[in-house]
PDB file of N, CA and C in Angstrom:
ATOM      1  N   UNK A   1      -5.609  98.161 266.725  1.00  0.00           N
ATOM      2  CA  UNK A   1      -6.672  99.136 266.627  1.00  0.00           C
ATOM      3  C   UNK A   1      -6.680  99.692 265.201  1.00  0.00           C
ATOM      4  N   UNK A   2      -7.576  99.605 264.827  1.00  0.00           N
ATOM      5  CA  UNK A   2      -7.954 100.365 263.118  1.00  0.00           C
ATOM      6  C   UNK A   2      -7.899 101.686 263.013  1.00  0.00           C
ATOM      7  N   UNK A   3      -7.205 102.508 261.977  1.00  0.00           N
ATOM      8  CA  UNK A   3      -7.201 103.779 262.023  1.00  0.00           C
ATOM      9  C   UNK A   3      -8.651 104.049 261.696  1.00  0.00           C
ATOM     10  N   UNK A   4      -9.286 105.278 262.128  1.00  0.00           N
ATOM     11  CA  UNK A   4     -10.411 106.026 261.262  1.00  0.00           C
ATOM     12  C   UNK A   4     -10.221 106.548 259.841  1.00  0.00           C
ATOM     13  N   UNK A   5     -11.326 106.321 259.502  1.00  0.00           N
ATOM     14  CA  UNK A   5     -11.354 106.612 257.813  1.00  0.00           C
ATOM     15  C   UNK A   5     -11.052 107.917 257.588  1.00  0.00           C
ATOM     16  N   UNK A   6     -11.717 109.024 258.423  1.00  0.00           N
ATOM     17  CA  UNK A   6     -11.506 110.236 258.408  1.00  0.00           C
ATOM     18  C   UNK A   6     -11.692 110.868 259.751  1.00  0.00           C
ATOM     19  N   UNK A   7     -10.778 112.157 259.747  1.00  0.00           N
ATOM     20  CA  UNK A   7     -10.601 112.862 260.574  1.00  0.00           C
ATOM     21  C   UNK A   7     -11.617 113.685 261.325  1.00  0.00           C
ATOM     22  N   UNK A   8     -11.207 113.575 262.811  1.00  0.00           N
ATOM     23  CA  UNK A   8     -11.806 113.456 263.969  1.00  0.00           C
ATOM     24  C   UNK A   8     -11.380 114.777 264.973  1.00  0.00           C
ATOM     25  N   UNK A   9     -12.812 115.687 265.625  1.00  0.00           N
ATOM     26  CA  UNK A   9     -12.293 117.341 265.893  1.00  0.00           C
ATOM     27  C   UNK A   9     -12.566 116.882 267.455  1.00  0.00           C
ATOM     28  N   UNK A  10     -11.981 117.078 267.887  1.00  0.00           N
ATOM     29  CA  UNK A  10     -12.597 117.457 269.407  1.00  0.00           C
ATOM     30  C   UNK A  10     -13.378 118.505 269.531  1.00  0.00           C
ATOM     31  N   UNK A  11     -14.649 118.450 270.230  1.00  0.00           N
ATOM     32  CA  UNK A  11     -15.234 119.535 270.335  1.00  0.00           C
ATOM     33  C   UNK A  11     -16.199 119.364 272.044  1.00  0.00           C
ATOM     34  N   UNK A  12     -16.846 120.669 271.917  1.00  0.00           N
ATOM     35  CA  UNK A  12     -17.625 120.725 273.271  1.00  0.00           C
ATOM     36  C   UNK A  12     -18.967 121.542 272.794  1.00  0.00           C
ATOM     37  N   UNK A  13     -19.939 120.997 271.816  1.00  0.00           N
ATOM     38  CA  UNK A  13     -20.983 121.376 271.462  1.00  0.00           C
ATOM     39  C   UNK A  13     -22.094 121.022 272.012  1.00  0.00           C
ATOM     40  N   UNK A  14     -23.132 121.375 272.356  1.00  0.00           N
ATOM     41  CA  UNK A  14     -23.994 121.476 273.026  1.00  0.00           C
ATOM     42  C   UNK A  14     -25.061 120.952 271.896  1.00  0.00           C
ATOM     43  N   UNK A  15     -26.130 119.975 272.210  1.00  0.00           N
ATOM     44  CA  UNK A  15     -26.807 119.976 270.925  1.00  0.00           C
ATOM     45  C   UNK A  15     -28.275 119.559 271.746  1.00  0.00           C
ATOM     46  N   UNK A  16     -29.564 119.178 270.840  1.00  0.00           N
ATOM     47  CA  UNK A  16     -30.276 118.329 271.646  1.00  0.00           C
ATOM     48  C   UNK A  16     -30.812 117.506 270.169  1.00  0.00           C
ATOM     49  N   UNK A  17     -31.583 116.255 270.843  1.00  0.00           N
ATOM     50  CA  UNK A  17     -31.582 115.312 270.035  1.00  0.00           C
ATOM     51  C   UNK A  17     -33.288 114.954 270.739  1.00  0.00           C
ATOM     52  N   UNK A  18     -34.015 114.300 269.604  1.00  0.00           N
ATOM     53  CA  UNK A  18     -35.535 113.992 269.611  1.00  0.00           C
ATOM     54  C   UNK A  18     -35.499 112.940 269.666  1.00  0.00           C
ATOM     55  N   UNK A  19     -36.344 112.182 270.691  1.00  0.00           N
ATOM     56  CA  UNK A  19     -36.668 110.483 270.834  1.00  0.00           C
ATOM     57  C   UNK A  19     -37.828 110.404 271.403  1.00  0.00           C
ATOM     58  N   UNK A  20     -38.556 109.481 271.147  1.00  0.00           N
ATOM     59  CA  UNK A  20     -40.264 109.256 271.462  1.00  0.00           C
ATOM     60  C   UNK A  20     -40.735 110.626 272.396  1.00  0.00           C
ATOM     61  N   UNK A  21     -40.913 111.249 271.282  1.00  0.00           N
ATOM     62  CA  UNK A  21     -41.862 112.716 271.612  1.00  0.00           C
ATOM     63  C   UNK A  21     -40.955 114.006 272.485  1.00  0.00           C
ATOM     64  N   UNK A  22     -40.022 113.579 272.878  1.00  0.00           N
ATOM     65  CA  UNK A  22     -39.068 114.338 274.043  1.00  0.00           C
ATOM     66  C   UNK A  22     -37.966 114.764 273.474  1.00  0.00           C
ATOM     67  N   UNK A  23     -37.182 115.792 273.494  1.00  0.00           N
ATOM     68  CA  UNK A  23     -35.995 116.615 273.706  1.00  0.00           C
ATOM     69  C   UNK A  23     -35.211 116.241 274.560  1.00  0.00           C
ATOM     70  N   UNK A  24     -33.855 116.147 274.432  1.00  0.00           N
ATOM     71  CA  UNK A  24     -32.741 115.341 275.515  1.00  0.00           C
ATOM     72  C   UNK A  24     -31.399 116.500 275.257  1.00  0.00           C
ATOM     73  N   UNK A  25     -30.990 116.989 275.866  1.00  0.00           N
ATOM     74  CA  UNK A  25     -30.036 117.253 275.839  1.00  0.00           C
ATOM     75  C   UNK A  25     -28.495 116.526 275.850  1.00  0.00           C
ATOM     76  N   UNK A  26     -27.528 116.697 275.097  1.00  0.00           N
ATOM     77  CA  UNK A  26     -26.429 116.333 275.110  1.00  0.00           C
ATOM     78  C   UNK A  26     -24.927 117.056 274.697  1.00  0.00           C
ATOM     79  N   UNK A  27     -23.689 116.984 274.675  1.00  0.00           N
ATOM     80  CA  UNK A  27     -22.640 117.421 274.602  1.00  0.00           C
ATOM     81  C   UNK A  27     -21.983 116.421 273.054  1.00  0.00           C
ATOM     82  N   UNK A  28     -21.914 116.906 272.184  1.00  0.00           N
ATOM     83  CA  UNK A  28     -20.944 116.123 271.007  1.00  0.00           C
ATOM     84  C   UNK A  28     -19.163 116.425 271.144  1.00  0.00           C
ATOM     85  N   UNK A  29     -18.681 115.740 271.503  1.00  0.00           N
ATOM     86  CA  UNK A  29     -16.843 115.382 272.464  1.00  0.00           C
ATOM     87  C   UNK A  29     -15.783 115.577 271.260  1.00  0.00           C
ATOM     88  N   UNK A  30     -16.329 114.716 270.180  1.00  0.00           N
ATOM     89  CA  UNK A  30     -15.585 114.806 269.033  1.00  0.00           C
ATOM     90  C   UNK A  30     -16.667 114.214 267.762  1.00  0.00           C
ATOM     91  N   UNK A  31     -16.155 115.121 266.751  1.00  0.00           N
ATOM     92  CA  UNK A  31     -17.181 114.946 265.301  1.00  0.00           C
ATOM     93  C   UNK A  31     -16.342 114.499 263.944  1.00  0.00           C
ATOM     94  N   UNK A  32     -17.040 114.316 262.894  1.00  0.00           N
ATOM     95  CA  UNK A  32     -16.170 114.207 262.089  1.00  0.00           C
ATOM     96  C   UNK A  32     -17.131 114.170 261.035  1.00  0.00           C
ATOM     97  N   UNK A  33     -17.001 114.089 259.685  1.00  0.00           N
ATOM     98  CA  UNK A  33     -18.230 114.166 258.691  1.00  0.00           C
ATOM     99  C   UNK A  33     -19.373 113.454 258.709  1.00  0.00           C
ATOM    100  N   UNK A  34     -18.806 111.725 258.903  1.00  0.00           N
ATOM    101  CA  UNK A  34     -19.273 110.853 258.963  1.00  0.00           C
ATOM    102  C   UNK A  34     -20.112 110.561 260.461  1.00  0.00           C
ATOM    103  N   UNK A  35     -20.024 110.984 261.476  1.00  0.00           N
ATOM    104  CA  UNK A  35     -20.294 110.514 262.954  1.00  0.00           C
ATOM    105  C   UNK A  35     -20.002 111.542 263.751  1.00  0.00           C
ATOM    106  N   UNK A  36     -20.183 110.916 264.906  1.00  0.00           N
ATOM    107  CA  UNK A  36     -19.764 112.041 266.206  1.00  0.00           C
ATOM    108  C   UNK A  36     -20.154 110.960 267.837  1.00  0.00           C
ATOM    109  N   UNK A  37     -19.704 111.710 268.873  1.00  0.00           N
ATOM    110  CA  UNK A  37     -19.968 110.995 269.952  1.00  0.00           C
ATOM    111  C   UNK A  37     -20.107 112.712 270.713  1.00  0.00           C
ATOM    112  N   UNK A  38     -21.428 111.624 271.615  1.00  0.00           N
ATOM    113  CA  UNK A  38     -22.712 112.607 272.059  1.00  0.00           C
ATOM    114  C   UNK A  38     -22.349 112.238 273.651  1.00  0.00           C
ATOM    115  N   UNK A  39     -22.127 113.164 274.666  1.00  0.00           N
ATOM    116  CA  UNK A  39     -22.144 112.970 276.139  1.00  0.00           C
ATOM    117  C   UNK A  39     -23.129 112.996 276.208  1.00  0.00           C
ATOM    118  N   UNK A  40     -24.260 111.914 277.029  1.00  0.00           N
ATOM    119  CA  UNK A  40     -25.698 112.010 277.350  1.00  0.00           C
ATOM    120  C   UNK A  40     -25.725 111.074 278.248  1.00  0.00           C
ATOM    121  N   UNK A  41     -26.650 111.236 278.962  1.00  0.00           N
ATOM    122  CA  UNK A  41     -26.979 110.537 280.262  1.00  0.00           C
ATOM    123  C   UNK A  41     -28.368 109.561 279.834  1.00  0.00           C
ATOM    124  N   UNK A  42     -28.619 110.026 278.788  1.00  0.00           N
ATOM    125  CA  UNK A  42     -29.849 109.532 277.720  1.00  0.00           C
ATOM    126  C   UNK A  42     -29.747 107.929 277.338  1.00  0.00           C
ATOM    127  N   UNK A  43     -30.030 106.844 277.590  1.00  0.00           N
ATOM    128  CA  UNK A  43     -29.945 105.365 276.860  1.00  0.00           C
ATOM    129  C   UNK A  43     -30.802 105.186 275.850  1.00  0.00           C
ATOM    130  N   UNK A  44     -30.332 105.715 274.490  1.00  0.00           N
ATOM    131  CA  UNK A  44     -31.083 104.904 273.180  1.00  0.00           C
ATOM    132  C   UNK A  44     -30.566 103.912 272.997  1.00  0.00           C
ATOM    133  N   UNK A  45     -31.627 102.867 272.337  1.00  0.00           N
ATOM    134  CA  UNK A  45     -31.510 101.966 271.788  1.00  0.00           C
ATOM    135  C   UNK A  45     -30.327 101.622 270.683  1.00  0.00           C
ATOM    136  N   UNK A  46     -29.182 101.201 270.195  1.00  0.00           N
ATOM    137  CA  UNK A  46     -28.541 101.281 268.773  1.00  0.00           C
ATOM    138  C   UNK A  46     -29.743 100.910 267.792  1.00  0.00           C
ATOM    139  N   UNK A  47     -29.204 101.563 266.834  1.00  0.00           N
ATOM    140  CA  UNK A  47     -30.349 101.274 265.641  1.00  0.00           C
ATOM    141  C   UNK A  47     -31.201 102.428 265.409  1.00  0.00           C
ATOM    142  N   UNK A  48     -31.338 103.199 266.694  1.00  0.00           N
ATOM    143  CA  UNK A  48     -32.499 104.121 266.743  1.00  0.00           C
ATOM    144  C   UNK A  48     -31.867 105.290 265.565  1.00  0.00           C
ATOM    145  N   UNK A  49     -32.931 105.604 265.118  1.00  0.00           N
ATOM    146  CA  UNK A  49     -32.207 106.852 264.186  1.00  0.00           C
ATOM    147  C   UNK A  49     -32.995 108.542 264.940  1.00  0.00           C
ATOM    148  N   UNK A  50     -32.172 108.890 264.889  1.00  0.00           N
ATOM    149  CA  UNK A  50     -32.641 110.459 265.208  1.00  0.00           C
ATOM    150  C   UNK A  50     -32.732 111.811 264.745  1.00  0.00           C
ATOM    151  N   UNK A  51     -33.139 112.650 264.966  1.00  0.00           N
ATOM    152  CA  UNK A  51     -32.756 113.493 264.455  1.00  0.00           C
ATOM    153  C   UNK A  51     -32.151 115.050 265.259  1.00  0.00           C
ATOM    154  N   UNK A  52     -31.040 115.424 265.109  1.00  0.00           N
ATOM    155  CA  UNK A  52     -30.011 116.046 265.966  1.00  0.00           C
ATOM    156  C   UNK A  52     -30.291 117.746 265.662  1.00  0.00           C
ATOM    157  N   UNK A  53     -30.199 118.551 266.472  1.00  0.00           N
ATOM    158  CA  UNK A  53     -29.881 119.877 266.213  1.00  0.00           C
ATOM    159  C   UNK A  53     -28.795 120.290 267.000  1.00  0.00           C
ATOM    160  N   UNK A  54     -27.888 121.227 265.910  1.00  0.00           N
ATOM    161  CA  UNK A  54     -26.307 121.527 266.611  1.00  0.00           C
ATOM    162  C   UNK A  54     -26.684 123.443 266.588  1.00  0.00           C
ATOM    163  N   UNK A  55     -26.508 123.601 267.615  1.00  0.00           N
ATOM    164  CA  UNK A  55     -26.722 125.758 267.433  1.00  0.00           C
ATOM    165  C   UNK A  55     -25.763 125.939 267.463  1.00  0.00           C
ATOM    166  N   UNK A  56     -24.788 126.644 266.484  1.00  0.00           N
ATOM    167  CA  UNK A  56     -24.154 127.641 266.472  1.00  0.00           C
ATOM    168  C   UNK A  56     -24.035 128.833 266.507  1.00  0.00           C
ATOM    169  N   UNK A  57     -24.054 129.659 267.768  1.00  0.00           N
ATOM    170  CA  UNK A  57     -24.114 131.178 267.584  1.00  0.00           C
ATOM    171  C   UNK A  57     -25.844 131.246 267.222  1.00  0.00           C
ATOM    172  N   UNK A  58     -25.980 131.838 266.343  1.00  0.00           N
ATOM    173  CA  UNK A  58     -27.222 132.162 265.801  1.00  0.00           C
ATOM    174  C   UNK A  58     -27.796 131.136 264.532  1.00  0.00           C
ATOM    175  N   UNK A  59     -27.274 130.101 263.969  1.00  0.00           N
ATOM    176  CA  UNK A  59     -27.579 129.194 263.188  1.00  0.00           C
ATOM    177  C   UNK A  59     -28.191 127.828 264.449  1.00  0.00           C
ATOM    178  N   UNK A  60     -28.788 127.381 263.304  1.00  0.00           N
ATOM    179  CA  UNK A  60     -29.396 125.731 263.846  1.00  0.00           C
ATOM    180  C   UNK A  60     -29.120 124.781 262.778  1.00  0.00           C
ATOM    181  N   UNK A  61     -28.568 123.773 262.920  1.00  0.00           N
ATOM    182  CA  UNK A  61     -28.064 122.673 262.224  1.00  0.00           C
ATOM    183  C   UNK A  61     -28.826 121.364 261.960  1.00  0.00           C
ATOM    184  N   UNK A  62     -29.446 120.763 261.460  1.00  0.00           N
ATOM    185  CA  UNK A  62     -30.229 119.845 261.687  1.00  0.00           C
ATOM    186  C   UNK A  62     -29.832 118.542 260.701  1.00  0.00           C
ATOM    187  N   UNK A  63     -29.721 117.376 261.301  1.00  0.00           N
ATOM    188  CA  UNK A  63     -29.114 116.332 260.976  1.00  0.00           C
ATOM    189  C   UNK A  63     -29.830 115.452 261.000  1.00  0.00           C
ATOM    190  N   UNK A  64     -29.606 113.948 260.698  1.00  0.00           N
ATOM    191  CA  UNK A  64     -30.455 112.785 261.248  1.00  0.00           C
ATOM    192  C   UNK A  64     -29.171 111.752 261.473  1.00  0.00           C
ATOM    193  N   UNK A  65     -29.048 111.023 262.460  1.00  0.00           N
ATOM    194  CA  UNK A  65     -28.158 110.178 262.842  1.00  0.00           C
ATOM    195  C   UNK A  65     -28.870 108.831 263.175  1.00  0.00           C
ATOM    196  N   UNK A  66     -27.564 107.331 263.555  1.00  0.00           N
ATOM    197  CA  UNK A  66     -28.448 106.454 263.654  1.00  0.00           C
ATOM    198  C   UNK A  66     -27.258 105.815 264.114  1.00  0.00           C
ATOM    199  N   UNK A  67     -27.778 106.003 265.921  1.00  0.00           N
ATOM    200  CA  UNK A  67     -26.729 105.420 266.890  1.00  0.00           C
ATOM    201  C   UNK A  67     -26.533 104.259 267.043  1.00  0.00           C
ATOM    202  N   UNK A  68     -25.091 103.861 267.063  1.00  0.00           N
ATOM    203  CA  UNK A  68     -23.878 102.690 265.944  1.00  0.00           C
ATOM    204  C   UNK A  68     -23.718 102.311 267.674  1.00  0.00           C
ATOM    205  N   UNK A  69     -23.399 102.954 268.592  1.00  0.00           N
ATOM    206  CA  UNK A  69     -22.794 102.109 270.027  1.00  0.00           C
ATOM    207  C   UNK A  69     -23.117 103.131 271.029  1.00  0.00           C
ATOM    208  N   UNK A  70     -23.649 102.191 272.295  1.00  0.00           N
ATOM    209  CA  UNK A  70     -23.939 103.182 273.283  1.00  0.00           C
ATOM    210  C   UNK A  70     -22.857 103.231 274.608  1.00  0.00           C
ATOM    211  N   UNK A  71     -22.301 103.732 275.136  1.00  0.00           N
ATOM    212  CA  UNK A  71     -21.199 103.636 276.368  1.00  0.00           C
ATOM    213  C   UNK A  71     -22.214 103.465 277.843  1.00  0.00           C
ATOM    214  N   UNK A  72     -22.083 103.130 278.568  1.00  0.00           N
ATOM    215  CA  UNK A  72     -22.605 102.352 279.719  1.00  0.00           C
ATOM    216  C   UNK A  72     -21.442 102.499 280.877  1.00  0.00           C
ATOM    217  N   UNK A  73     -21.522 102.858 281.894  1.00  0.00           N
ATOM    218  CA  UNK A  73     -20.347 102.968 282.791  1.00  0.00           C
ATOM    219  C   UNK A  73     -20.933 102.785 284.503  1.00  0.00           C
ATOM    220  N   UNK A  74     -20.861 101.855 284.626  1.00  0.00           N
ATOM    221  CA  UNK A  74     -21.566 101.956 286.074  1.00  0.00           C
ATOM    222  C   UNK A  74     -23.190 101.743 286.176  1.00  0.00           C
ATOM    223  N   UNK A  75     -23.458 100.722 285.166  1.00  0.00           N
ATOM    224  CA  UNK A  75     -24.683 101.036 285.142  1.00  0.00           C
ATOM    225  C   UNK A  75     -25.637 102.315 284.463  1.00  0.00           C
ATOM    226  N   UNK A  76     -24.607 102.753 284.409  1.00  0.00           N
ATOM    227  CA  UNK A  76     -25.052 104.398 283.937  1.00  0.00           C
ATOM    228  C   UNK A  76     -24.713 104.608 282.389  1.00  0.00           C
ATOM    229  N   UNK A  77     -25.631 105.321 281.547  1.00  0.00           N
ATOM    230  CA  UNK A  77     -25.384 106.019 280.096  1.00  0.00           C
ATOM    231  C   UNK A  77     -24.552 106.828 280.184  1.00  0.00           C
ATOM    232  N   UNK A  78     -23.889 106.855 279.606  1.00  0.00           N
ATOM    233  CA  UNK A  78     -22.625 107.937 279.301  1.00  0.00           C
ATOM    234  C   UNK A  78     -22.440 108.583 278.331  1.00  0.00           C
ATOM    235  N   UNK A  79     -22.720 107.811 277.231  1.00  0.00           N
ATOM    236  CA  UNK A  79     -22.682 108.508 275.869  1.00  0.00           C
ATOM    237  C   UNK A  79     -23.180 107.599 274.821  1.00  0.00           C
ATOM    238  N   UNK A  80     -23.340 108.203 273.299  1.00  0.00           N
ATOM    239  CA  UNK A  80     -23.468 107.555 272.339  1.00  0.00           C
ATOM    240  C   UNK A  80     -23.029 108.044 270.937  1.00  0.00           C
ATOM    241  N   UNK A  81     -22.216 106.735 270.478  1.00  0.00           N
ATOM    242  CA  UNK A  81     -21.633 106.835 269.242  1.00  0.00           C
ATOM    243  C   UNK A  81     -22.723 107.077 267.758  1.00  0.00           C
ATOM    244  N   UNK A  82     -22.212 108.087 266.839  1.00  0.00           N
ATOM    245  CA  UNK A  82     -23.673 108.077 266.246  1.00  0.00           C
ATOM    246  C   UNK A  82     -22.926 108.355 264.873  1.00  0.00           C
ATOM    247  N   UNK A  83     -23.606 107.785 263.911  1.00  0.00           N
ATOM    248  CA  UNK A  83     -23.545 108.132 261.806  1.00  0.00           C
ATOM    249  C   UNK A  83     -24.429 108.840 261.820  1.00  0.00           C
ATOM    250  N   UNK A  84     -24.063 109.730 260.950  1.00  0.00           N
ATOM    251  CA  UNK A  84     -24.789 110.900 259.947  1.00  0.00           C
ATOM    252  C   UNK A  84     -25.443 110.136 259.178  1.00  0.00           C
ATOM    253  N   UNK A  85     -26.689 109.921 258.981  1.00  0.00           N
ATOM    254  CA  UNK A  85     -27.549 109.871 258.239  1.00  0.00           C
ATOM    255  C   UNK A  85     -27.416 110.561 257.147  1.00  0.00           C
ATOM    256  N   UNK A  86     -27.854 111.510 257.018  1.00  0.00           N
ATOM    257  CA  UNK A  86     -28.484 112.870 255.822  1.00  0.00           C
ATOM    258  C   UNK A  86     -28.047 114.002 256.686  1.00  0.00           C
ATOM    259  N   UNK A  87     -26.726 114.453 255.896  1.00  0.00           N
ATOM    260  CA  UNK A  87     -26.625 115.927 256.474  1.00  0.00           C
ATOM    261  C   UNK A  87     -26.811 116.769 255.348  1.00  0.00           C
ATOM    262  N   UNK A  88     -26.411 117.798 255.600  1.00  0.00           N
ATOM    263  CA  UNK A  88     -26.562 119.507 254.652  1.00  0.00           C
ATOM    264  C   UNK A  88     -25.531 119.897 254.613  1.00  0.00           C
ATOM    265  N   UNK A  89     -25.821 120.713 253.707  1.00  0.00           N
ATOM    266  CA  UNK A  89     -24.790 122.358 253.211  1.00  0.00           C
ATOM    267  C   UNK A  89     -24.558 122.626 254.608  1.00  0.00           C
ATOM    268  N   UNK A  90     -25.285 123.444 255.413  1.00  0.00           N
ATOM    269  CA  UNK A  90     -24.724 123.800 256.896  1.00  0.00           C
ATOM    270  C   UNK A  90     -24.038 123.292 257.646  1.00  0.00           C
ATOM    271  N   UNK A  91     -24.369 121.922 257.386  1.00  0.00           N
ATOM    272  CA  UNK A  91     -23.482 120.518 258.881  1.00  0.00           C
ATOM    273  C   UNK A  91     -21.844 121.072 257.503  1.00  0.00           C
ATOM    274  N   UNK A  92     -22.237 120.534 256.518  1.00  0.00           N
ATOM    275  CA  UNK A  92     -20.778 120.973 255.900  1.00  0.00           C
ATOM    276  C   UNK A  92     -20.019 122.061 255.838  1.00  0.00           C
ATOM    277  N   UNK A  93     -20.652 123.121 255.897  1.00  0.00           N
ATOM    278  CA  UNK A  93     -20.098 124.305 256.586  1.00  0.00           C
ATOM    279  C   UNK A  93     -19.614 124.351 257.463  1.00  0.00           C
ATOM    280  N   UNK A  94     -20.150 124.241 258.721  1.00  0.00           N
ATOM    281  CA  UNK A  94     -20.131 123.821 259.761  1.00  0.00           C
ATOM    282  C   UNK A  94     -18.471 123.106 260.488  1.00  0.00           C
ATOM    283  N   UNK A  95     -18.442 121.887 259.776  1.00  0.00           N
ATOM    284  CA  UNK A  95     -17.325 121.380 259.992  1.00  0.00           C
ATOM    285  C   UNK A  95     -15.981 121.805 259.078  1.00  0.00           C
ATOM    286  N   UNK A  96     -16.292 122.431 257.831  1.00  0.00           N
ATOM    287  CA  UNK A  96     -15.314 123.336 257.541  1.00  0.00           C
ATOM    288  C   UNK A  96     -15.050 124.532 258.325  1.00  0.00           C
ATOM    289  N   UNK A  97     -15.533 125.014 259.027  1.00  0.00           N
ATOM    290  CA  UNK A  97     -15.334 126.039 259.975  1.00  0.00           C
ATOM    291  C   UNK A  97     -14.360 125.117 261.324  1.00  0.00           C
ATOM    292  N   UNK A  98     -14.714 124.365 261.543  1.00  0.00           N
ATOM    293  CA  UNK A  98     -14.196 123.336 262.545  1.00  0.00           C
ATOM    294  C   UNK A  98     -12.878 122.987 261.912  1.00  0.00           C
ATOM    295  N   UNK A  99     -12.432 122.507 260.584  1.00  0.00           N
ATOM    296  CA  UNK A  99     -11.294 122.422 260.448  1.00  0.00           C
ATOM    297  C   UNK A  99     -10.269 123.589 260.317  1.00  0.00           C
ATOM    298  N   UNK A 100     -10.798 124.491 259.917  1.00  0.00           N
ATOM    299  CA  UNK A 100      -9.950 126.219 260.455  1.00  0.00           C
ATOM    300  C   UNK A 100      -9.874 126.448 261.639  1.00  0.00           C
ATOM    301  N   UNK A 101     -10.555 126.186 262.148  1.00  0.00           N
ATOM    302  CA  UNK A 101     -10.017 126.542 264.140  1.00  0.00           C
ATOM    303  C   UNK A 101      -8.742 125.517 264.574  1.00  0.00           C
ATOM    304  N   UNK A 102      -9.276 124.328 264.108  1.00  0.00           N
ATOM    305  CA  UNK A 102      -8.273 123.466 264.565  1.00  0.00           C
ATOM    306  C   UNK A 102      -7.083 123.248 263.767  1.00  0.00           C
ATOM    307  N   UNK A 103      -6.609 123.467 262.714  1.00  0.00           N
ATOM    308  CA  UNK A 103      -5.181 123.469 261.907  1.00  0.00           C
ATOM    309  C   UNK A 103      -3.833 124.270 262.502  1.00  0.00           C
TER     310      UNK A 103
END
């Protein structure tokens, strides 16, 4: 198994994500600068690129991702593996705040 390039938070964020005209809700499990994996019951396509909002408290985060692998379990969506596209100052904030909780 290959190590990851970079380090990986566990988390339980709540986010929602835009796909042909609709809002989906999902859970991000663990993040990291580069990616993240999204609990969703949602089946995108890989390839699809999106664009993500993470709320924190009173902030909104807005990202664009472009889901790398989808999990399947029973027939069923489970989740999806996703790259950061184009993030921000905030997503980088963001996860610097994430590495102070967790140290």
């Amino acid at each position: 198994m290959e190590k990851r390039e970079l380090q990986r938070w566990t988390a339980e964020l709540e986010l929602r994500f835009y796909y042909w005209n609709l809002f989906y809700p999902g859970t991000i499990l663990d993040i990291s600068e580069k990616g993240m994996f999204i609990k969703t019951d949602i089946c995108i396509p890989r390839e699809a690129c999106l664009p993500l909002i993470i709320r924190t408290g009173s902030e909104m985060i807005n990202i664009s991702v472009e889901v790398k692998h989808v999990v399947v379990t029973d027939n069923h969506c489970t989740g999806l593996g996703v790259e950061v596209l184009k993030s921000n100052a905030k997503y980088h904030n963001f996860l610097n705040s994430l590495m102070n909780v967790y140290r």
